[in-house]
Protein backbone atom coordinates (compact mmCIF):
# COMPACT_ATOMS: atom_id res chain seq x y z
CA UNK A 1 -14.24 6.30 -3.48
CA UNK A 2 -15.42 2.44 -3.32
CA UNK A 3 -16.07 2.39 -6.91
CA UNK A 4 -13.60 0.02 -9.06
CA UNK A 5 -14.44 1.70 -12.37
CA UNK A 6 -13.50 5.13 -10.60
CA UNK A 7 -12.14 7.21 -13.45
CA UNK A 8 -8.61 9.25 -14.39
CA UNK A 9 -10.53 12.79 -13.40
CA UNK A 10 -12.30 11.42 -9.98
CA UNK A 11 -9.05 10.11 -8.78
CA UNK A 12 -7.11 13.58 -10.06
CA UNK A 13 -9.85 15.75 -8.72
CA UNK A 14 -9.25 14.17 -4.93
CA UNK A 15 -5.91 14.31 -5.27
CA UNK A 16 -5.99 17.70 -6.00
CA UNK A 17 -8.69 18.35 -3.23
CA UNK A 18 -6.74 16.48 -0.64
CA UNK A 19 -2.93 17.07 -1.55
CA UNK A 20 -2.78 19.95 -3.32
CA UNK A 21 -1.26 18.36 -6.17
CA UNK A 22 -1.83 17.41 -10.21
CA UNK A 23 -0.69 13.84 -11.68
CA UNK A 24 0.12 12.55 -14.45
CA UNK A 25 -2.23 10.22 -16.28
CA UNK A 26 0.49 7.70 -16.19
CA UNK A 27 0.84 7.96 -12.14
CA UNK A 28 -2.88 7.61 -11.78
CA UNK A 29 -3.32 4.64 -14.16
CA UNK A 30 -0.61 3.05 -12.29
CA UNK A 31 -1.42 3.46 -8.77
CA UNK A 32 -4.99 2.49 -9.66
CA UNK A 33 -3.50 -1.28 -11.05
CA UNK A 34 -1.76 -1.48 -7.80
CA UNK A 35 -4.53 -1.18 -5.91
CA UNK A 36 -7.02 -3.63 -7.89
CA UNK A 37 -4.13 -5.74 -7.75
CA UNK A 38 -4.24 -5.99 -3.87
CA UNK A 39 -8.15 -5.87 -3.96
CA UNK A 40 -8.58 -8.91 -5.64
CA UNK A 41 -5.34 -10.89 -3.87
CA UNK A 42 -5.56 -12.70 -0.93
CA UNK A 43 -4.65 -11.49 2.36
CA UNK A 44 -1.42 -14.09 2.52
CA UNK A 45 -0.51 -12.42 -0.92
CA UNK A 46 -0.40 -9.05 0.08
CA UNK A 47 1.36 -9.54 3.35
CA UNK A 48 4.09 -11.42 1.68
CA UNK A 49 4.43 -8.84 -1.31
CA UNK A 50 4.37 -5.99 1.58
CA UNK A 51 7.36 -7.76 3.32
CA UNK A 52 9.35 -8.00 0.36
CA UNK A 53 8.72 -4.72 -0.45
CA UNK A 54 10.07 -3.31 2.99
CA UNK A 55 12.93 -5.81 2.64
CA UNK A 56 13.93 -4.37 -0.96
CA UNK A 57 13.28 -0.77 0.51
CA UNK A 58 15.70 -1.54 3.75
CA UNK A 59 18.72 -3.28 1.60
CA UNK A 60 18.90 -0.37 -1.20
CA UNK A 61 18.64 1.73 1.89
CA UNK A 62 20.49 0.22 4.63
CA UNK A 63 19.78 2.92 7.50
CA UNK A 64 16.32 2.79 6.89
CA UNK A 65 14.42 1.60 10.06
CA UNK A 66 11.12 -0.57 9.47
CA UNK A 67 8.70 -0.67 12.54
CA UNK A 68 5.91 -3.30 12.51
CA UNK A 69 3.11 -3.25 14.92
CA UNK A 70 0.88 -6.15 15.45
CA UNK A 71 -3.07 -5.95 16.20
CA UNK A 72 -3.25 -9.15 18.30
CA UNK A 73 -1.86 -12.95 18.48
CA UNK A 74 -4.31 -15.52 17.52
CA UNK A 75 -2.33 -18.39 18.47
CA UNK A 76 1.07 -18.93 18.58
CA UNK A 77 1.38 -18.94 14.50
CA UNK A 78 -0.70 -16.42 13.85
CA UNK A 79 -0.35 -12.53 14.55
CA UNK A 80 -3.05 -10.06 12.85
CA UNK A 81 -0.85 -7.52 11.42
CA UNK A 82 -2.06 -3.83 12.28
CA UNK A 83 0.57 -1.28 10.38
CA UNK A 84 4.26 -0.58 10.08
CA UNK A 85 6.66 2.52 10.22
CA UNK A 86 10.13 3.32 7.56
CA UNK A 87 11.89 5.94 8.93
């Protein structure tokens, strides 16, 4: 699925195949903005919308727990993010 003109059915039919699930058209057309959105934003971008994200996620729910995990350091500003936990 590395095609960006990937259509409504393609995306249903996986989700079905994978998940056992139907969508909406609405859900589908959504989710697929989303993720051109972060496809054609810069690394920076996304890291900083991801941490807001987890921070509006963590004060509507205050006992959620966020766990980030870090690849490697670069140098002592830089840290190559690897993937992060909410439990």
């Amino acid at each position: 699925m590395n095609n960006l003109s990937i259509t409504f059915t393609s995306i249903n039919d996986e989700i079905k195949l994978h998940y056992k699930y139907k969508i909406s058209y609405d859900k589908v057309w959504v989710a697929k903005q989303i993720v051109l959105e972060h496809l054609s934003s810069s690394h920076e971008e996304y890291f900083e919308n991801l941490s807001r994200f987890l921070s509006a996620i963590k004060k509507s729910n205050p006992r959620t727990a966020i766990d980030w995990t870090h690849k490697e350091n670069i140098d002592d500003s830089t840290i190559v993010f690897y993937k992060f936990f909410v439990i």
